[in-house]
N, C-alpha and C. Protein backbone atom coordinates (compact mmCIF):
# COMPACT_ATOMS: atom_id res chain seq x y z
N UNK A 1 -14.28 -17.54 8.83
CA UNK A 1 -12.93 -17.58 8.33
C UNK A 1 -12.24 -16.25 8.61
N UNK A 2 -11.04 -16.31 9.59
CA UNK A 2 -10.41 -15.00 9.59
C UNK A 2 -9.77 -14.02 8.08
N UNK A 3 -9.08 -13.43 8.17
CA UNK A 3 -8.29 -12.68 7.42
C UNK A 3 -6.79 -13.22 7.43
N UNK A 4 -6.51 -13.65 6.70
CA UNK A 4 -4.86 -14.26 6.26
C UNK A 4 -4.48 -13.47 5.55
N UNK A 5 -4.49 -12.14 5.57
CA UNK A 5 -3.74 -11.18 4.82
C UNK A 5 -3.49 -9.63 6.45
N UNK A 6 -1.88 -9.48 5.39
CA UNK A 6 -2.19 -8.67 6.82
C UNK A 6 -1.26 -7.08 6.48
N UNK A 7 -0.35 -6.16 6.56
CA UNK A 7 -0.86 -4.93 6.04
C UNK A 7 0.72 -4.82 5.25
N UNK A 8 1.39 -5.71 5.03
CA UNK A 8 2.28 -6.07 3.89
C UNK A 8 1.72 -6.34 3.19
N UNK A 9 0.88 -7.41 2.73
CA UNK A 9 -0.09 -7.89 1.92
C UNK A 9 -1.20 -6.61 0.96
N UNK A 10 -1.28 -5.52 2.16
CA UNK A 10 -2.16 -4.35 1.70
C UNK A 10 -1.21 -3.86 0.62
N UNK A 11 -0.03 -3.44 1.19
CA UNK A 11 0.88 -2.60 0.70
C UNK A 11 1.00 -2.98 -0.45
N UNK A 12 1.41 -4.49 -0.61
CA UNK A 12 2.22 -4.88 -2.31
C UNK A 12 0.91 -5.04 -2.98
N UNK A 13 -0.59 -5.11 -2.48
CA UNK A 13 -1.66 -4.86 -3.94
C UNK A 13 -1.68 -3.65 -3.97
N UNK A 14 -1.75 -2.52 -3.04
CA UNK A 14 -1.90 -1.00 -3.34
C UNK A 14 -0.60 -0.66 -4.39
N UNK A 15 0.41 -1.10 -4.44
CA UNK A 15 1.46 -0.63 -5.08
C UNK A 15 1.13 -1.51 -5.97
N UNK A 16 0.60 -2.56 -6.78
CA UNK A 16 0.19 -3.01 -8.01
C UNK A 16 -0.38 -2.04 -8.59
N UNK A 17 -1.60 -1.92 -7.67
CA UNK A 17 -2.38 -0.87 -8.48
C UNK A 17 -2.43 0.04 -8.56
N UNK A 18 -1.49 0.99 -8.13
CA UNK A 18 -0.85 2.40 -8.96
C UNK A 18 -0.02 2.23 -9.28
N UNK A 19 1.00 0.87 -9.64
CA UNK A 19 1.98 1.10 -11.10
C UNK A 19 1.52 1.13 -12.00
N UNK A 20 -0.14 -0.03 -11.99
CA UNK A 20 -1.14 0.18 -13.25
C UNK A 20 -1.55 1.15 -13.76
N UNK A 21 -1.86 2.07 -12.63
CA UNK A 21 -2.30 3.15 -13.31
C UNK A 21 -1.36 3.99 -13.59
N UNK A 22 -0.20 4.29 -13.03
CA UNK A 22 0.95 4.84 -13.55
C UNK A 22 1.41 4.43 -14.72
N UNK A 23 1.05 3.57 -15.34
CA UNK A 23 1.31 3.16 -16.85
C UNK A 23 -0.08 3.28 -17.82
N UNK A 24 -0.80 3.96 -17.23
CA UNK A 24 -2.03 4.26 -17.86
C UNK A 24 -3.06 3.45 -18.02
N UNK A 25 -2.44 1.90 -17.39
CA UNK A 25 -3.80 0.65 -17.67
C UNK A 25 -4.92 1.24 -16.29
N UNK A 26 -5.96 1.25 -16.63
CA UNK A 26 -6.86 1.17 -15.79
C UNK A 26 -8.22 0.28 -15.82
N UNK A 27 -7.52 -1.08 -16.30
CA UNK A 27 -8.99 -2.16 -16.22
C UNK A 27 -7.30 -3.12 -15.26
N UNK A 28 -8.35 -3.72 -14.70
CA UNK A 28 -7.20 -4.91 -14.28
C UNK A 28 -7.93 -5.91 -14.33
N UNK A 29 -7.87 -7.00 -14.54
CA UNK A 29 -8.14 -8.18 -14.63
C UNK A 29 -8.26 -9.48 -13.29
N UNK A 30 -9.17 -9.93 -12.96
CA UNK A 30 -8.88 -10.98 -11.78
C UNK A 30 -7.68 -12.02 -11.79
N UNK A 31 -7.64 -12.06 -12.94
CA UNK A 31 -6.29 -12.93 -13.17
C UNK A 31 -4.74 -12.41 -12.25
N UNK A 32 -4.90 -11.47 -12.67
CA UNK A 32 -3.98 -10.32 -12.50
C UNK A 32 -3.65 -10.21 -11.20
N UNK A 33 -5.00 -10.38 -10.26
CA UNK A 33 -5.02 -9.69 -9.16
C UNK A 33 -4.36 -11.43 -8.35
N UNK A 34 -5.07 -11.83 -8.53
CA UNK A 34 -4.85 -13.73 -8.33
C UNK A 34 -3.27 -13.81 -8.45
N UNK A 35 -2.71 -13.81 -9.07
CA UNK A 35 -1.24 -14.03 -9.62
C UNK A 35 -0.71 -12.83 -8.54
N UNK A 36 -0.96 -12.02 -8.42
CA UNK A 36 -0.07 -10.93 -7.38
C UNK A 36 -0.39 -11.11 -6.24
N UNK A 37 -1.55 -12.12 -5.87
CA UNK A 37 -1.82 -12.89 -4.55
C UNK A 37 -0.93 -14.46 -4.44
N UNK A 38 -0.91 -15.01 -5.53
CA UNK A 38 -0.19 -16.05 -5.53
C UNK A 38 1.04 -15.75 -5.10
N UNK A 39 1.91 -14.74 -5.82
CA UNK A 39 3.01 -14.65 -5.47
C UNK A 39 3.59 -13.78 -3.71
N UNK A 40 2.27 -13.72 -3.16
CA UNK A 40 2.40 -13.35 -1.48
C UNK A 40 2.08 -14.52 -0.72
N UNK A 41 1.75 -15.90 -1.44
CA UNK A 41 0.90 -16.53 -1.04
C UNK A 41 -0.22 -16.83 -0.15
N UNK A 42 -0.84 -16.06 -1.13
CA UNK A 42 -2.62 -16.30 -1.01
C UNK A 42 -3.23 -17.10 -2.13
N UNK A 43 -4.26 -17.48 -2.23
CA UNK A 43 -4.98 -18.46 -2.74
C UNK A 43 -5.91 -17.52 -3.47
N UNK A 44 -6.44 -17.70 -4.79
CA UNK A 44 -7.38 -16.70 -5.93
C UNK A 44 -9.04 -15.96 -4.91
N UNK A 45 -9.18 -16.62 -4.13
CA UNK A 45 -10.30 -15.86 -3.34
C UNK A 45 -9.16 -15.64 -2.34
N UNK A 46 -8.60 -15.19 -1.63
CA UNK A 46 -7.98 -14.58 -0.62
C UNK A 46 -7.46 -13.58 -1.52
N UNK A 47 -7.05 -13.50 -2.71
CA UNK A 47 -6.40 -12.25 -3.32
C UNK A 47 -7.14 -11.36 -3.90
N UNK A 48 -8.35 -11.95 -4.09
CA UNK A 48 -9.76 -11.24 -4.66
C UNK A 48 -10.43 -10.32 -3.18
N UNK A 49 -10.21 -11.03 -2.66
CA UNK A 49 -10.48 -10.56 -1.17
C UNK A 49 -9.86 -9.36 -0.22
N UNK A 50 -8.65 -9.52 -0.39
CA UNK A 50 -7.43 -8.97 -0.47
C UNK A 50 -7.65 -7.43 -1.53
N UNK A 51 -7.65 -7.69 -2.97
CA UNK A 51 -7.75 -6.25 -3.71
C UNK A 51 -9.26 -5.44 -3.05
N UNK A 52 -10.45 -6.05 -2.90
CA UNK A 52 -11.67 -5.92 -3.02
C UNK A 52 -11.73 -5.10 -1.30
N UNK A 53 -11.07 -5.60 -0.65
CA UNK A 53 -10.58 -4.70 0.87
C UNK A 53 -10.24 -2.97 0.92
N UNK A 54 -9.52 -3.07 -0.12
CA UNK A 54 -8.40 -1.71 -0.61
C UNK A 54 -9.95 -0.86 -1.23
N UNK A 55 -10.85 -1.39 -1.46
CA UNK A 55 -11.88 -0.67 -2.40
C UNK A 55 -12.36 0.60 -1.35
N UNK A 56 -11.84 1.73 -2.01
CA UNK A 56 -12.58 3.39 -1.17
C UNK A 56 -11.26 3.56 -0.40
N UNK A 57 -10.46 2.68 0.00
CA UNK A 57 -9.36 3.69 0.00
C UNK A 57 -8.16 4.05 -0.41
N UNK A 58 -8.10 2.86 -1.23
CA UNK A 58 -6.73 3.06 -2.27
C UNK A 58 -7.22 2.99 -3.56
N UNK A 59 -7.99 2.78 -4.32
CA UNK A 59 -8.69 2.66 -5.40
C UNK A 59 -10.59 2.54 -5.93
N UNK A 60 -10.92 3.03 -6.68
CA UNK A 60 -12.37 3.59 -6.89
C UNK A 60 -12.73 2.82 -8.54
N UNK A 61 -13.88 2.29 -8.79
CA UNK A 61 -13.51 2.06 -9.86
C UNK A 61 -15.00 1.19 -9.78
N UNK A 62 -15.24 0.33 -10.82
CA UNK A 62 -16.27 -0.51 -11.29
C UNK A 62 -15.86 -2.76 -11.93
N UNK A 63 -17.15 -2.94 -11.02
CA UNK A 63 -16.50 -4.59 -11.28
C UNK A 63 -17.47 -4.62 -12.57
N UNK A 64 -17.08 -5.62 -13.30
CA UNK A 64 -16.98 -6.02 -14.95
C UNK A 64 -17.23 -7.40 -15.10
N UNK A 65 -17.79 -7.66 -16.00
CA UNK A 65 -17.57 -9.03 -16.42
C UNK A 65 -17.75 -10.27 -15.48
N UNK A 66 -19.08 -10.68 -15.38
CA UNK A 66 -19.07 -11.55 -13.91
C UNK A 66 -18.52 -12.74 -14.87
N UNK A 67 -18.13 -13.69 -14.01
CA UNK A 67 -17.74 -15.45 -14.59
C UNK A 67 -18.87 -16.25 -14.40
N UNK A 68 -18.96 -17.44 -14.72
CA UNK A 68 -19.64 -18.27 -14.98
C UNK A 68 -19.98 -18.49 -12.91
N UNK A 69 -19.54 -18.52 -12.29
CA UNK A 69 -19.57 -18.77 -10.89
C UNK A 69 -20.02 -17.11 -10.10
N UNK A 70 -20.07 -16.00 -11.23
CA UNK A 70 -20.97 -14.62 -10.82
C UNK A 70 -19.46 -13.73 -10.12
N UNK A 71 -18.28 -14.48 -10.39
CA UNK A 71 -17.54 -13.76 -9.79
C UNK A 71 -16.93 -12.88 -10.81
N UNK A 72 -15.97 -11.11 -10.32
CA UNK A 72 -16.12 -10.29 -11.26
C UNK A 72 -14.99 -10.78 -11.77
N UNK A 73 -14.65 -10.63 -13.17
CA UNK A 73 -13.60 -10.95 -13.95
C UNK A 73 -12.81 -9.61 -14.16
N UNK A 74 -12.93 -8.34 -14.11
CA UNK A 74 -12.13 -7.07 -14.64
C UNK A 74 -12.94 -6.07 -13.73
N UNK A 75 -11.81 -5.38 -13.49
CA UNK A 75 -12.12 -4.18 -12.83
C UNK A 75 -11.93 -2.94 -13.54
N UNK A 76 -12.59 -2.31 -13.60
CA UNK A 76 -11.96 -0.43 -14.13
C UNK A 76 -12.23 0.63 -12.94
N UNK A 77 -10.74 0.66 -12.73
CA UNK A 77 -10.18 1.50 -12.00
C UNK A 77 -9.92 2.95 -12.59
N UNK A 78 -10.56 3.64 -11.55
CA UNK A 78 -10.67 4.75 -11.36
C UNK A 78 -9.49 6.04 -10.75
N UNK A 79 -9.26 5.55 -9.76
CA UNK A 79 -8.64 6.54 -8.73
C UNK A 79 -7.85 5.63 -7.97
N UNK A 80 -6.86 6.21 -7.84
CA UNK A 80 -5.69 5.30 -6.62
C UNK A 80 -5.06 6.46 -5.62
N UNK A 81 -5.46 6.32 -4.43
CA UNK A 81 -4.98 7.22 -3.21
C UNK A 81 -3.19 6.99 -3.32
């Protein structure tokens, strides 16, 4: 399966996730991340896919909370380039 995301797509999750942390939240939620993929339209594993890409160079941090299917539910974010 290729990549259906492409470096607009980078841009508007990197800028999610330093308004988050610019407001001091630093757990984000898969939900979260899903819904800010929905609205680029991507699909909840393409947007999971999508944030989880950005990992080491726009953001540092720890996955949380696996789901019933082992997937991570919350992230705590660390660092945003």
């Amino acid at each position: 399966m290729g990549t259906v995301f492409n470096e607009k797509h980078r841009l508007q999750m990197h800028s999610f996730v330093a308004k988050k942390l610019q407001n001091g939240q630093t757990r984000i939620e898969r939900d979260e991340i899903e819904t800010v993929g929905a609205n680029m339209g991507l699909n909840p594993e393409e947007s999971a896919r999508l944030f989880e890409s950005l990992e080491g160079d726009h953001w540092r941090g720890d996955y949380l909370a696996l789901d019933e299917q082992e997937r991570w539910a919350v992230v705590s974010v660390a660092n945003v380039s």
